[in-house]
Protein backbone atom coordinates (compact mmCIF):
# COMPACT_ATOMS: atom_id res chain seq x y z
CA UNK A 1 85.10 123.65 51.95
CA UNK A 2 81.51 123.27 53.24
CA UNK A 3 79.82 120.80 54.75
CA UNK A 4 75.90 120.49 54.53
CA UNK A 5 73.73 117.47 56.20
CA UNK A 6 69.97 117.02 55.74
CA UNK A 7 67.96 114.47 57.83
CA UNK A 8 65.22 113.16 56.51
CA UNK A 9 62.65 111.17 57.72
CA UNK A 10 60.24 108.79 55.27
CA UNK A 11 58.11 106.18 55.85
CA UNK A 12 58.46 102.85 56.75
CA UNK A 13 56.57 101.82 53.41
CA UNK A 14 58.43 104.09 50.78
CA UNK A 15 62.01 103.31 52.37
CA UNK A 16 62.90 100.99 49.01
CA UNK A 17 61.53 103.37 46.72
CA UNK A 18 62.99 106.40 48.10
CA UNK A 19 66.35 104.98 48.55
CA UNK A 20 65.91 103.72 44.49
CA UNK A 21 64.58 107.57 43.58
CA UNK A 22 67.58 108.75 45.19
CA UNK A 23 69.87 106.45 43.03
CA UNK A 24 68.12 107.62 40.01
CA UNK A 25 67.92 110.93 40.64
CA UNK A 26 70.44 112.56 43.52
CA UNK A 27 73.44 110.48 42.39
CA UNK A 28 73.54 111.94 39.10
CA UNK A 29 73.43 115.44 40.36
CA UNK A 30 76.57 114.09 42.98
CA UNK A 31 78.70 112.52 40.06
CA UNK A 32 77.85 115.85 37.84
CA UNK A 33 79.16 118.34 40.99
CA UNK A 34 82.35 116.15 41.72
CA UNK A 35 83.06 115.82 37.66
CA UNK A 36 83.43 119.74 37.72
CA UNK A 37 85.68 119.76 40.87
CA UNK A 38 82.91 120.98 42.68
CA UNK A 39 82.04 118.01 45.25
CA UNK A 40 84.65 116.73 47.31
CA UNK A 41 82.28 114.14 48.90
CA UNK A 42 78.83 112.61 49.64
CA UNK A 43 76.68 109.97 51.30
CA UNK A 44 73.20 108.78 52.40
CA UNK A 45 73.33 106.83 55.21
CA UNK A 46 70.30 105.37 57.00
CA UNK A 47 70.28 106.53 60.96
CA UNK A 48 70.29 103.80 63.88
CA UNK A 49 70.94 106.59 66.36
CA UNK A 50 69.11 109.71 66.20
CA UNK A 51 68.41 112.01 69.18
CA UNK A 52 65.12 112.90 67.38
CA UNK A 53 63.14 109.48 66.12
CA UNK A 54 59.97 110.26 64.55
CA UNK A 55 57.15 107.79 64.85
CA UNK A 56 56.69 105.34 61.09
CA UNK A 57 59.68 106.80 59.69
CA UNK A 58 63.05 105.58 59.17
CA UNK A 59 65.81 108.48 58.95
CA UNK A 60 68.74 109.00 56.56
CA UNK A 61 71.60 111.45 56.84
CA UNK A 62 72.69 112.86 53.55
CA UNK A 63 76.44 114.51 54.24
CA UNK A 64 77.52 116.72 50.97
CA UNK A 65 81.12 118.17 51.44
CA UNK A 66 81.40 120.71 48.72
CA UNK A 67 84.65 122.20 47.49
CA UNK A 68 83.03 126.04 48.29
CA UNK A 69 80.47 127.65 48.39
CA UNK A 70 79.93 127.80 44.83
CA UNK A 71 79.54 124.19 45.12
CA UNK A 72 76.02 124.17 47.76
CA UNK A 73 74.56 126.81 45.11
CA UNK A 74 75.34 125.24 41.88
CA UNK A 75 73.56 121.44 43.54
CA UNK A 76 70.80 123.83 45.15
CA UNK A 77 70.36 125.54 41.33
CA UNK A 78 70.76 121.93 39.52
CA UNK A 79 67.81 121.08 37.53
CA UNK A 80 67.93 117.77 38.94
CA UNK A 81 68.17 117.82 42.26
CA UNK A 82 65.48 120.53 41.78
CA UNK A 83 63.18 117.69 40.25
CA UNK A 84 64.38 115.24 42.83
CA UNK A 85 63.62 117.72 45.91
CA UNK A 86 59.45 117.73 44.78
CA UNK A 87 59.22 114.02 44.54
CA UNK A 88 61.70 113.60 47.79
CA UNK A 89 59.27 115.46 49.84
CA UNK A 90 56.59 112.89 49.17
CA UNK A 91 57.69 110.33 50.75
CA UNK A 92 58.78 111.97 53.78
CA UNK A 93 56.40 111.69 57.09
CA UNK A 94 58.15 114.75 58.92
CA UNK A 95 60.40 118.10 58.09
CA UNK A 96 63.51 117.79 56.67
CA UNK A 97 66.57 119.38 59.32
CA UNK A 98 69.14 120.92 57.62
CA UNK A 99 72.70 121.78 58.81
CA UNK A 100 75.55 123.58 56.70
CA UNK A 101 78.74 125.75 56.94
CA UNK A 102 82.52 125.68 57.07
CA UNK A 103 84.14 122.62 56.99
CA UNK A 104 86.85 123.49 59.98
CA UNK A 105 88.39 120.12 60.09
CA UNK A 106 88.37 117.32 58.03
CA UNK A 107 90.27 113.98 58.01
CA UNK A 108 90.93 112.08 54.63
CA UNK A 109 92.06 113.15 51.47
C-alpha cells in the first residue's frame, strides 16, 4: 500500500466552488481507481489544525491510500484528474505540500 496526502490551500471566496469542482471532477477519478482494485481509500477533509495557516485561505487534506504503487501512477496518468489538477490550481492562494510513501501501518479493513 501507499499512502499520499496533498494540502491545499484556496481561498476564502472559491471554498464552495472548489469543494463542488472536486465532486465533479476528483471523485470520479476516486470511484474509477477503487472500481479496478486500485484505491483502497480516500478523503478531502477541510483542516481546523494546521501547523502552517496561510493568510485568506482555508486548507483541505486530501488522503489517497492506494493499493501500490501502480495505483499513485495510474490517478497521476488519469485524464481526469489531469484536467482537474489545471483548474484545481486556480483557486488555490499558496503551493500545494505533498507527502507520499509506504503505508507501514494501517488500522481498518
Amino acid at each position: 500500500m501507499e499512502t499520499v496526502t496533498v494540502v491545499l490551500s484556496v481561498g476564502k471566496d472559491r471554498v464552495e466552488e472548489f469543494e463542488a469542482g472536486f465532486r465533479k471532477h476528483e471523485l470520479p477519478v476516486w470511484q474509477d481507481l477503487q472500481a479496478r482494485g486500485l484505491l483502497a481509500d480516500a478523503s478531502l477533509n477541510r483542516l481546523d489544525i494546521s501547523s502552517n495557516p496561510v493568510k485568506g485561505a482555508v486548507q483541505y487534506l486530501v488522503v489517497a491510500v492506494f493499493t501500490s504503487d501502480e495505483g499513485h501512477h495510474a490517478h497521476d496518468d488519469h485524464p481526469g484528474f489531469q484536467a482537474w489538477n489545471k483548474i484545481a490550481d486556480t483557486y488555490q492562494v499558496s503551493g500545494a505540500l505533498a507527502f507520499g510513501g509506504e503505508t507501514v501501518l494501517r488500522l481498518g479493513d
